[in-house]
C-alpha atoms as a PDB file:
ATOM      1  CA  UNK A   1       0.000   0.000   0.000  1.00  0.00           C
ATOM      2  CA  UNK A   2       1.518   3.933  -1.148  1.00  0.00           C
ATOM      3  CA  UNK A   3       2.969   5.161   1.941  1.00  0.00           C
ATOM      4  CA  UNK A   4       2.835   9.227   2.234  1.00  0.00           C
ATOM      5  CA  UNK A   5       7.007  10.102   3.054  1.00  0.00           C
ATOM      6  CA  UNK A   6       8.587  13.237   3.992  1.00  0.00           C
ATOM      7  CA  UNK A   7      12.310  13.331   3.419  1.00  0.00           C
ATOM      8  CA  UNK A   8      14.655  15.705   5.851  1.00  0.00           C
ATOM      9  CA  UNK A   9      18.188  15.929   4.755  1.00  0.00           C
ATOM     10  CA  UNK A  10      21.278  16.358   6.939  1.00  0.00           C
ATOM     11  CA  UNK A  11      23.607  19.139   8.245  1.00  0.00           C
ATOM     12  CA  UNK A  12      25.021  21.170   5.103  1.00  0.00           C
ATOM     13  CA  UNK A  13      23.148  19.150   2.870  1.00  0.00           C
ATOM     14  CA  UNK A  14      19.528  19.864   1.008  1.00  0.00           C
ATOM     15  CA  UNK A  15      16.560  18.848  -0.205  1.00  0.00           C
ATOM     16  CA  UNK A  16      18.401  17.476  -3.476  1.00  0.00           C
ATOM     17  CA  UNK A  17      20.570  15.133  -1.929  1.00  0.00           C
ATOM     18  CA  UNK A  18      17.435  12.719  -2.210  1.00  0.00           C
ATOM     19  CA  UNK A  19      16.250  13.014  -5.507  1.00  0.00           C
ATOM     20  CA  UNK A  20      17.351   9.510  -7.085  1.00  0.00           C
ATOM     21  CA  UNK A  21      15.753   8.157  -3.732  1.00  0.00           C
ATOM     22  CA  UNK A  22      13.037  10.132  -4.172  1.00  0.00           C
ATOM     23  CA  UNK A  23      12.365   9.164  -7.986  1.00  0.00           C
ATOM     24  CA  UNK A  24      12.374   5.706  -7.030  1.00  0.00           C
ATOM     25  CA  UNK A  25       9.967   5.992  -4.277  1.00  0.00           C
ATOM     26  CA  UNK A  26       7.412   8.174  -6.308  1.00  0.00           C
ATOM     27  CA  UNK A  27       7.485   5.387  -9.096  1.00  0.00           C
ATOM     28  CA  UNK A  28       6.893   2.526  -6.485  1.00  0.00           C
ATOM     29  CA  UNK A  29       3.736   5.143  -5.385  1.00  0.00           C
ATOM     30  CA  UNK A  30       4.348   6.693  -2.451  1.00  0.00           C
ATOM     31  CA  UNK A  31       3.828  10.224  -2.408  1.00  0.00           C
ATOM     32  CA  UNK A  32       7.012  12.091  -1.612  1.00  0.00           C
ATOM     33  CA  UNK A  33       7.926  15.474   0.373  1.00  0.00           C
ATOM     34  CA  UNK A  34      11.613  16.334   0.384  1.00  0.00           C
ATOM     35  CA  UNK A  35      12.026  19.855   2.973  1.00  0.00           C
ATOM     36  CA  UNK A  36      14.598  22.128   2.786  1.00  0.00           C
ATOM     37  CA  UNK A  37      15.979  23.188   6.183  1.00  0.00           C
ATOM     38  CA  UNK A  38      16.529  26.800   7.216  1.00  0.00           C
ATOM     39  CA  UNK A  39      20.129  28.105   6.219  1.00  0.00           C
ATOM     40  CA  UNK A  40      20.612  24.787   3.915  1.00  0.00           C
ATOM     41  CA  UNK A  41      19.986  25.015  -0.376  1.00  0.00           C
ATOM     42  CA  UNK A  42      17.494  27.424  -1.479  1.00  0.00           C
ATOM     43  CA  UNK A  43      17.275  28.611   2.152  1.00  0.00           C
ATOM     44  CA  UNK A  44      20.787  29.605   2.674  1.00  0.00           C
ATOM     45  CA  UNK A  45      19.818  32.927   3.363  1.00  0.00           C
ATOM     46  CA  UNK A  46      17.772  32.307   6.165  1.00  0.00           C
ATOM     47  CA  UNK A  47      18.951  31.617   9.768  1.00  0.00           C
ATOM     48  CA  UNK A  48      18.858  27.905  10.550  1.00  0.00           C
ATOM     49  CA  UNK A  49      16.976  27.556  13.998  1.00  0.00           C
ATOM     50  CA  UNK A  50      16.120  23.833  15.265  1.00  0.00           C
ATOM     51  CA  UNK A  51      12.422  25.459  15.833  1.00  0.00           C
ATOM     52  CA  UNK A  52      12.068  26.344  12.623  1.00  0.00           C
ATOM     53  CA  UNK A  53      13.590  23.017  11.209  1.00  0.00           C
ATOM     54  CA  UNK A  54      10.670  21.380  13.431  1.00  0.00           C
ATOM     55  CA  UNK A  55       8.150  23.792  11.806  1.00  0.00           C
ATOM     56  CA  UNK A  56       9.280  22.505   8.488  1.00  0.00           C
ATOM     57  CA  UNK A  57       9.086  18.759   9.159  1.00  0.00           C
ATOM     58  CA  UNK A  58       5.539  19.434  10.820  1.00  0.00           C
ATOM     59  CA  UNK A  59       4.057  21.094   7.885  1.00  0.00           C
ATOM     60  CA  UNK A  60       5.545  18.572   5.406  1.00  0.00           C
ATOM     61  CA  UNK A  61       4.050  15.927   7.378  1.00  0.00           C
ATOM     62  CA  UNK A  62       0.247  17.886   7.845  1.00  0.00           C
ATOM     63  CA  UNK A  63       0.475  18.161   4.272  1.00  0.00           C
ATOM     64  CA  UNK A  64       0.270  14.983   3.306  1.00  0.00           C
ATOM     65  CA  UNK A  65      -3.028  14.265   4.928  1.00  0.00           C
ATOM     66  CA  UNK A  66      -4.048  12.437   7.554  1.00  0.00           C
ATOM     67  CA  UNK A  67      -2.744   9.045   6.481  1.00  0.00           C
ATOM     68  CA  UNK A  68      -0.168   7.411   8.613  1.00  0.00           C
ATOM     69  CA  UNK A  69       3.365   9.423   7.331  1.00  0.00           C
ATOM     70  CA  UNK A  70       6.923   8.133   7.311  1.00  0.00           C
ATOM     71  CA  UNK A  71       9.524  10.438   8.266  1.00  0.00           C
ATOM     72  CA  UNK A  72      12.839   9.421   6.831  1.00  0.00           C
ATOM     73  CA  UNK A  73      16.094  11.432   7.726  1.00  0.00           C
ATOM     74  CA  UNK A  74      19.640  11.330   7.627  1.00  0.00           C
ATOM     75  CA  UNK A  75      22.198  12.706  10.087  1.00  0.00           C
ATOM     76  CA  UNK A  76      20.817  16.377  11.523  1.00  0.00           C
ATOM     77  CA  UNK A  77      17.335  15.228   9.366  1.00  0.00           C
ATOM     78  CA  UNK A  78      17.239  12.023  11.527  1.00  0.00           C
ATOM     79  CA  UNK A  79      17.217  13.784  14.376  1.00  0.00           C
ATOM     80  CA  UNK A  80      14.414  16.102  13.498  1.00  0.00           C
ATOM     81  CA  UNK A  81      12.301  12.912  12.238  1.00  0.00           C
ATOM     82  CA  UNK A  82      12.178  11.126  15.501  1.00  0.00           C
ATOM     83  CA  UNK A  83      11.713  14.359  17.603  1.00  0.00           C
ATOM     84  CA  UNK A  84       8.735  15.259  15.156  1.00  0.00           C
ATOM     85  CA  UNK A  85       7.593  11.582  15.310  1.00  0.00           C
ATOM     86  CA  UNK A  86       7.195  11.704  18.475  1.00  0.00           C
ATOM     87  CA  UNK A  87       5.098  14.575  18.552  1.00  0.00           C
ATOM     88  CA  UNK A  88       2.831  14.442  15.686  1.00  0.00           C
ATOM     89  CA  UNK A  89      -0.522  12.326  15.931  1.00  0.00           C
ATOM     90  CA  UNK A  90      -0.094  11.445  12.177  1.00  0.00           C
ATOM     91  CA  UNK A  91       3.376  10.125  11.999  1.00  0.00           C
ATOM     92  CA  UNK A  92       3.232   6.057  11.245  1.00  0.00           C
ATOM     93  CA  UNK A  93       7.048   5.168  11.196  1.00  0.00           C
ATOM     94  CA  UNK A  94      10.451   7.077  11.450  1.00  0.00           C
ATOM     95  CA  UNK A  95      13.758   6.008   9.721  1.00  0.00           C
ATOM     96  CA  UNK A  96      16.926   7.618  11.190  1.00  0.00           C
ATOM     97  CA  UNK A  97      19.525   7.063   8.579  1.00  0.00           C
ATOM     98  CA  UNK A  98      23.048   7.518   9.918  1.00  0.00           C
ATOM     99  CA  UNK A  99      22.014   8.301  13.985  1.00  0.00           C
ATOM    100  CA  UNK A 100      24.052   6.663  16.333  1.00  0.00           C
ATOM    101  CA  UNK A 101      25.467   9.407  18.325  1.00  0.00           C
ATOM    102  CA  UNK A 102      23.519  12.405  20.018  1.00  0.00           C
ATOM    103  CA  UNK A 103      25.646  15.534  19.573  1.00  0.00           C
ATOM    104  CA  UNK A 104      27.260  15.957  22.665  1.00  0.00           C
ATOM    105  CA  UNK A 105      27.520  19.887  23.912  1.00  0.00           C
ATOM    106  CA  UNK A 106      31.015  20.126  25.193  1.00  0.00           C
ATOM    107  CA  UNK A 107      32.499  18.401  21.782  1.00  0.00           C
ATOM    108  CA  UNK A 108      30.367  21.284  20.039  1.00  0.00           C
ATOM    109  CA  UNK A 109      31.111  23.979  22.526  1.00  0.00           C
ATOM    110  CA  UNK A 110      35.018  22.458  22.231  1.00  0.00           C
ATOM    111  CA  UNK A 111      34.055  23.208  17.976  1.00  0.00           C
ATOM    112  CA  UNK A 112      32.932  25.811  18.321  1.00  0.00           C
ATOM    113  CA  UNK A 113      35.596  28.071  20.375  1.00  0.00           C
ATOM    114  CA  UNK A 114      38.401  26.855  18.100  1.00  0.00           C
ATOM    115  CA  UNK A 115      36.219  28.026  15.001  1.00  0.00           C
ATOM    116  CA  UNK A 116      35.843  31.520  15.723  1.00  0.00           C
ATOM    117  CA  UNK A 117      39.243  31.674  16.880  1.00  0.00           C
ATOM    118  CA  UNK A 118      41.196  30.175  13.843  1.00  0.00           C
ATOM    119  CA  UNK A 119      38.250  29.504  11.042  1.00  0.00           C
ATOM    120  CA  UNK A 120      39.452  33.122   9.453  1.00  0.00           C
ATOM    121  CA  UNK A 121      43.129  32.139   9.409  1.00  0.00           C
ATOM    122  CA  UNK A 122      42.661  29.022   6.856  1.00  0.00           C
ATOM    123  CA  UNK A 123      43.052  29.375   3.538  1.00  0.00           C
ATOM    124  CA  UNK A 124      39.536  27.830   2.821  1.00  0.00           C
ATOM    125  CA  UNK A 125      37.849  29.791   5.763  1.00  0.00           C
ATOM    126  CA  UNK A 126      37.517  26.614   7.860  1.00  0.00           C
ATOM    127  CA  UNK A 127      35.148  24.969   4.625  1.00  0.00           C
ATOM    128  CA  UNK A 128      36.880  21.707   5.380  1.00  0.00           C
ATOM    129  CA  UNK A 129      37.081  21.724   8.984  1.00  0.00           C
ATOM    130  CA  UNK A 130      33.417  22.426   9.251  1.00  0.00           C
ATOM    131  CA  UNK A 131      32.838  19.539   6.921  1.00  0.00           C
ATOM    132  CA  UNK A 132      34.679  17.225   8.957  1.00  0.00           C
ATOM    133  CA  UNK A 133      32.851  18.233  11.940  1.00  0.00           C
ATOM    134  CA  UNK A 134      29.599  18.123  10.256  1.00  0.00           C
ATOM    135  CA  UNK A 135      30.343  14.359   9.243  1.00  0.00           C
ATOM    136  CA  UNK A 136      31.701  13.523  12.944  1.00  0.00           C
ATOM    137  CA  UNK A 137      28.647  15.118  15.276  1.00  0.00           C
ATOM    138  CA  UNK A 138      25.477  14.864  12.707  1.00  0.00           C
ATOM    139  CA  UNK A 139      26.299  12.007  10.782  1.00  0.00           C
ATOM    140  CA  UNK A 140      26.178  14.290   7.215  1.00  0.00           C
ATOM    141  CA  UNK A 141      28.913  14.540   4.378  1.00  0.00           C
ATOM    142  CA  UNK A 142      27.844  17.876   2.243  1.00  0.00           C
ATOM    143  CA  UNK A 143      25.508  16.939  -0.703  1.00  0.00           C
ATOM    144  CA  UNK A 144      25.021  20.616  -2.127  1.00  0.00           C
ATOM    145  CA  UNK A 145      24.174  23.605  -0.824  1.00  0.00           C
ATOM    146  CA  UNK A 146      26.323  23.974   2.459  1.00  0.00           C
ATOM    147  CA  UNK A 147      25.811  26.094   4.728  1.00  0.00           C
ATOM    148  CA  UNK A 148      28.587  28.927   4.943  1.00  0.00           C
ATOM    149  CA  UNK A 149      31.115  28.191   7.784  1.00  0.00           C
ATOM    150  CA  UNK A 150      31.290  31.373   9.293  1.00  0.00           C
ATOM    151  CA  UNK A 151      27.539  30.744  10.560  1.00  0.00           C
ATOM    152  CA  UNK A 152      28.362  26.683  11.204  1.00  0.00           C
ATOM    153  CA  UNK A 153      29.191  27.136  14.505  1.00  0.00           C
ATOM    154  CA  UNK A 154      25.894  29.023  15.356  1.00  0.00           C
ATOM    155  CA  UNK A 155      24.308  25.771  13.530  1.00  0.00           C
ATOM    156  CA  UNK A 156      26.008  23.491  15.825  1.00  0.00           C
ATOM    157  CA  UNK A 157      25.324  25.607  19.049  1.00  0.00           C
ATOM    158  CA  UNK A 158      22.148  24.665  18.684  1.00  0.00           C
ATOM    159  CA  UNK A 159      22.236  21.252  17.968  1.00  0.00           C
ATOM    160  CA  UNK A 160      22.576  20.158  21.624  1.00  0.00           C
ATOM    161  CA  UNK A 161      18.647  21.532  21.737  1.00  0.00           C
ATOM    162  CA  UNK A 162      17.672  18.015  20.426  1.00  0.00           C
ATOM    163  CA  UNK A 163      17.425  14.782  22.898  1.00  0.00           C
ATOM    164  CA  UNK A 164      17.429  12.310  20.926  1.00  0.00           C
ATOM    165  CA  UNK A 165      17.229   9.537  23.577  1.00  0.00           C
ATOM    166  CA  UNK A 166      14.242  11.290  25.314  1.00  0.00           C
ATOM    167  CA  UNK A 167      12.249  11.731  21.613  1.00  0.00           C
ATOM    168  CA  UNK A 168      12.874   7.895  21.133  1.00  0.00           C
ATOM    169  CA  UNK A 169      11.543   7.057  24.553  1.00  0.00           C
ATOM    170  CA  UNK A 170       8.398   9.341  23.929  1.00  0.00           C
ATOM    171  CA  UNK A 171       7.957   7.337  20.233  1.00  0.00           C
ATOM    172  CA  UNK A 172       5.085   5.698  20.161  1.00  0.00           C
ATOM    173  CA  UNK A 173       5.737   4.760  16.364  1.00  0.00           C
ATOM    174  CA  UNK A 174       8.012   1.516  14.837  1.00  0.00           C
ATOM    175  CA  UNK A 175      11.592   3.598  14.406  1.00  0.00           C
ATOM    176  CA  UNK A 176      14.155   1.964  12.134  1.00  0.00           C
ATOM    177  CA  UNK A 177      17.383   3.005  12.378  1.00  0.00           C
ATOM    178  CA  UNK A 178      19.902   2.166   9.226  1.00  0.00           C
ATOM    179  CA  UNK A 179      23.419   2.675   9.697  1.00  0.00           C
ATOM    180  CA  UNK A 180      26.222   2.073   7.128  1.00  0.00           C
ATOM    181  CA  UNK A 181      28.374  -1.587   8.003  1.00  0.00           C
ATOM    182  CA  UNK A 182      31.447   0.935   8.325  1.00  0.00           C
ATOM    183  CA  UNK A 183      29.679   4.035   9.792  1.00  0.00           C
ATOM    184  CA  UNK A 184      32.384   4.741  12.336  1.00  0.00           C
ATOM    185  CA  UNK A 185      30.018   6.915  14.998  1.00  0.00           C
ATOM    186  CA  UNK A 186      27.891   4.044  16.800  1.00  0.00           C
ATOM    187  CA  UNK A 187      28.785   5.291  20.630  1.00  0.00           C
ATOM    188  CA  UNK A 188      25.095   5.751  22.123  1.00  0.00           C
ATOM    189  CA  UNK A 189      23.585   3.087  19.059  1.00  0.00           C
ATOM    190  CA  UNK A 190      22.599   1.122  21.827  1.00  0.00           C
ATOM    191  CA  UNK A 191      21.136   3.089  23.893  1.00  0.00           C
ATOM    192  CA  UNK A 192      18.773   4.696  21.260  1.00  0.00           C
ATOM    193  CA  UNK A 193      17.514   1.348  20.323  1.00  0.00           C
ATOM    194  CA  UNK A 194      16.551   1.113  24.100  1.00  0.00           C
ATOM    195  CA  UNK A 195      14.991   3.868  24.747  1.00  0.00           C
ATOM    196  CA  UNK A 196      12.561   3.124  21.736  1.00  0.00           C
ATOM    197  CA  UNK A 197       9.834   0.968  21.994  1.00  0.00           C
ATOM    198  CA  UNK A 198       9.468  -0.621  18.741  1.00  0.00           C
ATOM    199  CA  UNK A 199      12.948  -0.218  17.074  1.00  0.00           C
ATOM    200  CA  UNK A 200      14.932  -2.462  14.326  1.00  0.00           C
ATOM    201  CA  UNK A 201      18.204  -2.092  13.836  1.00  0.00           C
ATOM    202  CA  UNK A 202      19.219  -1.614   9.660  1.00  0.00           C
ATOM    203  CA  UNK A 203      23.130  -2.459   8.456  1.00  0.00           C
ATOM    204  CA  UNK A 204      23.570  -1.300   5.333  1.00  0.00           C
ATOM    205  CA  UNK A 205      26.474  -3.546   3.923  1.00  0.00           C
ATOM    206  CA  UNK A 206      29.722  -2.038   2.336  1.00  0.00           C
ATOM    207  CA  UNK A 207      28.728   1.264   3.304  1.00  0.00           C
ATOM    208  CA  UNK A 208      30.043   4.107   5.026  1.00  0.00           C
ATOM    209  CA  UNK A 209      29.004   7.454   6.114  1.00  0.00           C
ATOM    210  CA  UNK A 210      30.637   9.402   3.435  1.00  0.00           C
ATOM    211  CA  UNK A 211      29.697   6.550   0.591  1.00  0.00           C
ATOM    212  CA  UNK A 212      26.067   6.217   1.153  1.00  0.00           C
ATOM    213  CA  UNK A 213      25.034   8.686  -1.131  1.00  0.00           C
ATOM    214  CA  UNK A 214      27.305   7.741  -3.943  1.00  0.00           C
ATOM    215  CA  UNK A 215      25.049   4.345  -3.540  1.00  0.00           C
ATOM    216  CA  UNK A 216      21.238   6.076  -3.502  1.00  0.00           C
ATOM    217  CA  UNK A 217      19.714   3.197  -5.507  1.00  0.00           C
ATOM    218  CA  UNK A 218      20.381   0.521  -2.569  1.00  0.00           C
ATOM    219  CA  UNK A 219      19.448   3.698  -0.015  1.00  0.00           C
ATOM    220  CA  UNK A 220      16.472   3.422  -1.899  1.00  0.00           C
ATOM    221  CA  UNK A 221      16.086  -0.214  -1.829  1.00  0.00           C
ATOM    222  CA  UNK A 222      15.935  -0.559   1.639  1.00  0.00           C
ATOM    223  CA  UNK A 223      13.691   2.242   2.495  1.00  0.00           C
ATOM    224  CA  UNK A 224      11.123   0.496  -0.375  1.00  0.00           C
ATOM    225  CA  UNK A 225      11.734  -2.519   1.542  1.00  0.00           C
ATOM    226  CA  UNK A 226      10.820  -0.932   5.032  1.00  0.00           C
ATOM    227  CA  UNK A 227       7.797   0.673   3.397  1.00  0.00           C
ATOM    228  CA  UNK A 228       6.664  -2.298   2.208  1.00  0.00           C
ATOM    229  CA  UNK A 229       6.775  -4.033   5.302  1.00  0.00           C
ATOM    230  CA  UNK A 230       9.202  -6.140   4.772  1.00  0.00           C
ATOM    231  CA  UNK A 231      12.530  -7.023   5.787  1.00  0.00           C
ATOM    232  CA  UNK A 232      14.415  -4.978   4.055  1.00  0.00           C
ATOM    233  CA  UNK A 233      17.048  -7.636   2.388  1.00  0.00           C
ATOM    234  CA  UNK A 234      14.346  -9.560   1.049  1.00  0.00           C
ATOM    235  CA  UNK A 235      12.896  -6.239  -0.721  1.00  0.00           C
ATOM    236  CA  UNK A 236      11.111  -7.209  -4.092  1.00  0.00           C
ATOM    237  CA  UNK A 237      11.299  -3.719  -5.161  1.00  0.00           C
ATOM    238  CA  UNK A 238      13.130  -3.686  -8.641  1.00  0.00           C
ATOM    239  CA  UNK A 239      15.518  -0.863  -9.329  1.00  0.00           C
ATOM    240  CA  UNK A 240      18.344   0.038 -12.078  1.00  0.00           C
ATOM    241  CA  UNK A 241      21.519  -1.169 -10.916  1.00  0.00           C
ATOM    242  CA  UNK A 242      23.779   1.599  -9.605  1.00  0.00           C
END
């Protein structure tokens, strides 16, 4: 049965990082919503604010009507889809992609002081160290339109504003959450899958963090496979081959 999805991309990433996943979902039926975060793609401009990223997932979700809605996000948008989850009445399943580590405040507050103090001295303006960091605390590697990194370390300030462990505990909702088989972030992976409920636990073989968009068809088959209801290695979606 078409499943309604919304789509939440991660930290310095956009709404366009999902397309081939989002192509392949539409054509299996589901009706797709990919939202753009505050300060990310074609909101760059605008200050990102976890609030407002909330606001965004909420409407996405209200949109699609009252049927049960899958949130599905990776890194930062995985986050936001199991804190929305488990505050929206119309939310039927969450998929964290890349979520195994809640971003700990004195790592970002540690980021954070050493950016303003030395960001201005790099050649690139800190681009690459913000990337790194990006990859290490939200799980993301930059898919187009990144956020400039003289405002990243007001992005990650706020980052600490999300409990990830308390969201899960308040999930009333099946959560999956699919991490690469070489994701190297995994500290508190255990302890999320406690504090849910109803959780399964998704490896995504060969992959890492950094490769799993390079790889969007078997993203895709997966998430088909979930949506479906079934396990997702015995997925009878049909795709190209990447």
């Amino acid at each position: 049965m078409p499943t309604p999805v919304v789509l939440v991309h991660g930290l310095r990433g956009s709404c366009t990082e999902w397309m081939t996943v989002a192509d392949a979902l539409t054509a299996h039926g589901h009706t797709v919503v990919a939202v753009e975060l505050p300060g990310h793609g074609a909101r760059i401009d605008e200050p990102f604010s976890i609030g407002e990223s909330l606001v965004t997932v909420a409407v996405a979700v209200r949109s699609l009507g009252p049927a049960p809605v899958f949130i599905i996000g990776r890194g930062l948008g995985g986050h936001l889809a199991v804190e929305c989850g488990s505050l929206i009445d119309t939310v039927g399943g969450v998929v964290a992609i890349g979520c195994g580590t809640q971003a700990l405040s004195w790592i970002l507050d540690s980021y954070r002081i050493a950016s303003v103090s030395t960001h201005h001295m790099l050649p690139d303006s800190g681009a690459a160290m913000s990337s790194a960091a990006s990859s290490t605390f939200a799980r993301a590697e930059s898919s187009g339109g990144v956020a400039p990194s003289e405002h990243f370390a007001d992005t990650l300030r706020q980052l600490d504003a999300l409990d990830t462990a308390a969201a899960l505990h308040r999930l009333q909702v099946p959560i999956w959450l699919l991490n690469g088989q070489f994701d190297q972030f995994w500290m508190q992976e255990r302890a999320f899958l406690t504090a849910a409920a109803d959780h399964r636990l998704v490896r995504q073989s060969g992959v890492r963090l950094a490769a799993r968009f390079r790889r969007p068809l078997d993203t895709a088959r997966l998430l088909l496979g979930i949506l479906d209801g079934q396990h997702p290695t015995r997925s009878r979606a049909t795709l190209p081959d990447r």
